[in-house]
C-alpha atoms as a PDB file:
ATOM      1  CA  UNK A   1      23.285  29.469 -17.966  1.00  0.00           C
ATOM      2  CA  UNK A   2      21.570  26.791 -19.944  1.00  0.00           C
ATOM      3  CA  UNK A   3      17.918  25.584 -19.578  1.00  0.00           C
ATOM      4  CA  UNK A   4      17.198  23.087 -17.098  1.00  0.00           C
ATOM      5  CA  UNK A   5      15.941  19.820 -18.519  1.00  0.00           C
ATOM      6  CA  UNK A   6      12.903  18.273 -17.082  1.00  0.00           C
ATOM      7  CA  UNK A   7      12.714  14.645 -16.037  1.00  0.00           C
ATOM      8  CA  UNK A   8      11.404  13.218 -19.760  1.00  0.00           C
ATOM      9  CA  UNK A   9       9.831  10.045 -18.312  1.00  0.00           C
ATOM     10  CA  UNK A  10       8.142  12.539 -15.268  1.00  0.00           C
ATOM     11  CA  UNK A  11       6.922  14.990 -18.059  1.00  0.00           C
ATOM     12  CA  UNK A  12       5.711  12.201 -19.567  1.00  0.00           C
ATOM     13  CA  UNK A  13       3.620  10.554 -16.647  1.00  0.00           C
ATOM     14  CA  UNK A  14       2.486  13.484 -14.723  1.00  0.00           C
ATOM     15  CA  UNK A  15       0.982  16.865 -15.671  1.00  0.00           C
ATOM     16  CA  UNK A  16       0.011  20.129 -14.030  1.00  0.00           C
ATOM     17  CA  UNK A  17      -3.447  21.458 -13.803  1.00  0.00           C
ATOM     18  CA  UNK A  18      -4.519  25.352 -14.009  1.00  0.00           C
ATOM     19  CA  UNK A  19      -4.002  25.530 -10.036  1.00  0.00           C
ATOM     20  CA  UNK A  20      -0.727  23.748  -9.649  1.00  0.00           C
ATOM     21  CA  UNK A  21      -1.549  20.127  -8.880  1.00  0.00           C
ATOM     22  CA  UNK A  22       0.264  17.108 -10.601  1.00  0.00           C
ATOM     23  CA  UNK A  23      -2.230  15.005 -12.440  1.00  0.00           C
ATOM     24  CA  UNK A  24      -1.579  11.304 -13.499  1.00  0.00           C
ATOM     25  CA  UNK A  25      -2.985   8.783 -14.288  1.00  0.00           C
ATOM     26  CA  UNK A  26      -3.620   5.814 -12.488  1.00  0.00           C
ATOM     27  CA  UNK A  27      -1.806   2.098 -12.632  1.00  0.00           C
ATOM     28  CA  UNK A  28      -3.731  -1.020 -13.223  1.00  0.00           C
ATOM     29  CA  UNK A  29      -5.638  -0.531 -16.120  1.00  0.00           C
ATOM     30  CA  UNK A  30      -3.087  -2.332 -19.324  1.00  0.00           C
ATOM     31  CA  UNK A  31      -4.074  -5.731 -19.015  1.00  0.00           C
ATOM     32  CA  UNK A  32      -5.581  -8.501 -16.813  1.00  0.00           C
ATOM     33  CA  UNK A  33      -8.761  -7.005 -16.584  1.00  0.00           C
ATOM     34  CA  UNK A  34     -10.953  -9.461 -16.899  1.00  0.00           C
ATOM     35  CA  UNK A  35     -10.871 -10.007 -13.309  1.00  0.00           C
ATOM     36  CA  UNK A  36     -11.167  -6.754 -12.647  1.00  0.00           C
ATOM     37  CA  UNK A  37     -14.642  -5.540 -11.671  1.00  0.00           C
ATOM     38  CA  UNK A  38     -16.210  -2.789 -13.559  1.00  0.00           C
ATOM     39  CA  UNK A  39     -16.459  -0.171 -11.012  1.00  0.00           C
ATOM     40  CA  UNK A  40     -12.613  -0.698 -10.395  1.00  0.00           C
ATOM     41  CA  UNK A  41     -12.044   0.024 -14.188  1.00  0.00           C
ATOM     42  CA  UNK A  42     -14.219   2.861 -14.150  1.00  0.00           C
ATOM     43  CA  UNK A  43     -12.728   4.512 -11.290  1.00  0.00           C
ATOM     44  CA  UNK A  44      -8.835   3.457 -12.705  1.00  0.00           C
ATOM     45  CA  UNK A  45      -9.840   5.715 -15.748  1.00  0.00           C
ATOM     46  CA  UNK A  46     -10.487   9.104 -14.040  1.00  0.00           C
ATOM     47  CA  UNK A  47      -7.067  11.015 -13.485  1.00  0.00           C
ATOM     48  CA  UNK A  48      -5.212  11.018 -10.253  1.00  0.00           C
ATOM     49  CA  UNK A  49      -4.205  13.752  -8.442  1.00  0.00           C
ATOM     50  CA  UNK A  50      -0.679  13.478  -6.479  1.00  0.00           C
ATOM     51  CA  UNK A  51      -0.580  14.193  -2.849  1.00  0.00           C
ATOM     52  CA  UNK A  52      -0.103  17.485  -1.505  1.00  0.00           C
ATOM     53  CA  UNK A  53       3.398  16.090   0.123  1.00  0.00           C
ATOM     54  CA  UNK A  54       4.508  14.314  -2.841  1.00  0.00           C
ATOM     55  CA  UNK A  55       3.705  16.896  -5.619  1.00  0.00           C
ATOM     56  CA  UNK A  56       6.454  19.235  -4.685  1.00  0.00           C
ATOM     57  CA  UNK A  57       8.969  17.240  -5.358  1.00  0.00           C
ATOM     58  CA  UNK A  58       7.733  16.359  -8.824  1.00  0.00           C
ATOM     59  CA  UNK A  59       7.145  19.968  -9.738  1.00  0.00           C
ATOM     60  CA  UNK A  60      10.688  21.072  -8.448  1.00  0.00           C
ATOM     61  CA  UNK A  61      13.371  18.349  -9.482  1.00  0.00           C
ATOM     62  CA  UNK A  62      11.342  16.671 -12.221  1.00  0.00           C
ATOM     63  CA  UNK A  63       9.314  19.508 -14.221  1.00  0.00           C
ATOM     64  CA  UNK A  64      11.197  22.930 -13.414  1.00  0.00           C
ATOM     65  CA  UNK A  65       9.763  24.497 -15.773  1.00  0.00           C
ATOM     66  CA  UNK A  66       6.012  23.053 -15.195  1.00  0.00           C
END
């Protein structure tokens, strides 16, 4: 049986951290941000981490092999 192939835009949005949670990062931060106040910036640039009932679905269909 062949390899599974993962989702290629998934693999490239999300990732998966030493314990098994899918990190991303967050929208909002590519342009307009001039009315965007600083501490919204700062906290758009720290990594996201997906929801406990949303991240199985991206490790199973989208990164099998994750």
């Amino acid at each position: 049986m062949p390899k599974m192939k993962s989702k290629r835009s998934a693999a490239k949005r999300f990732s998966l951290t030493g314990t098994g949670k899918v990190k991303y990062k967050k929208m909002n931060l590519r342009h307009i941000l001039t009315k965007k106040a600083a501490k919204r910036k700062r906290n758009l640039r720290a990594a996201g981490i997906l929801s406990e009932s949303e991240a199985p679905r991206v490790r199973k269909q989208m990164l099998p092999y994750g």
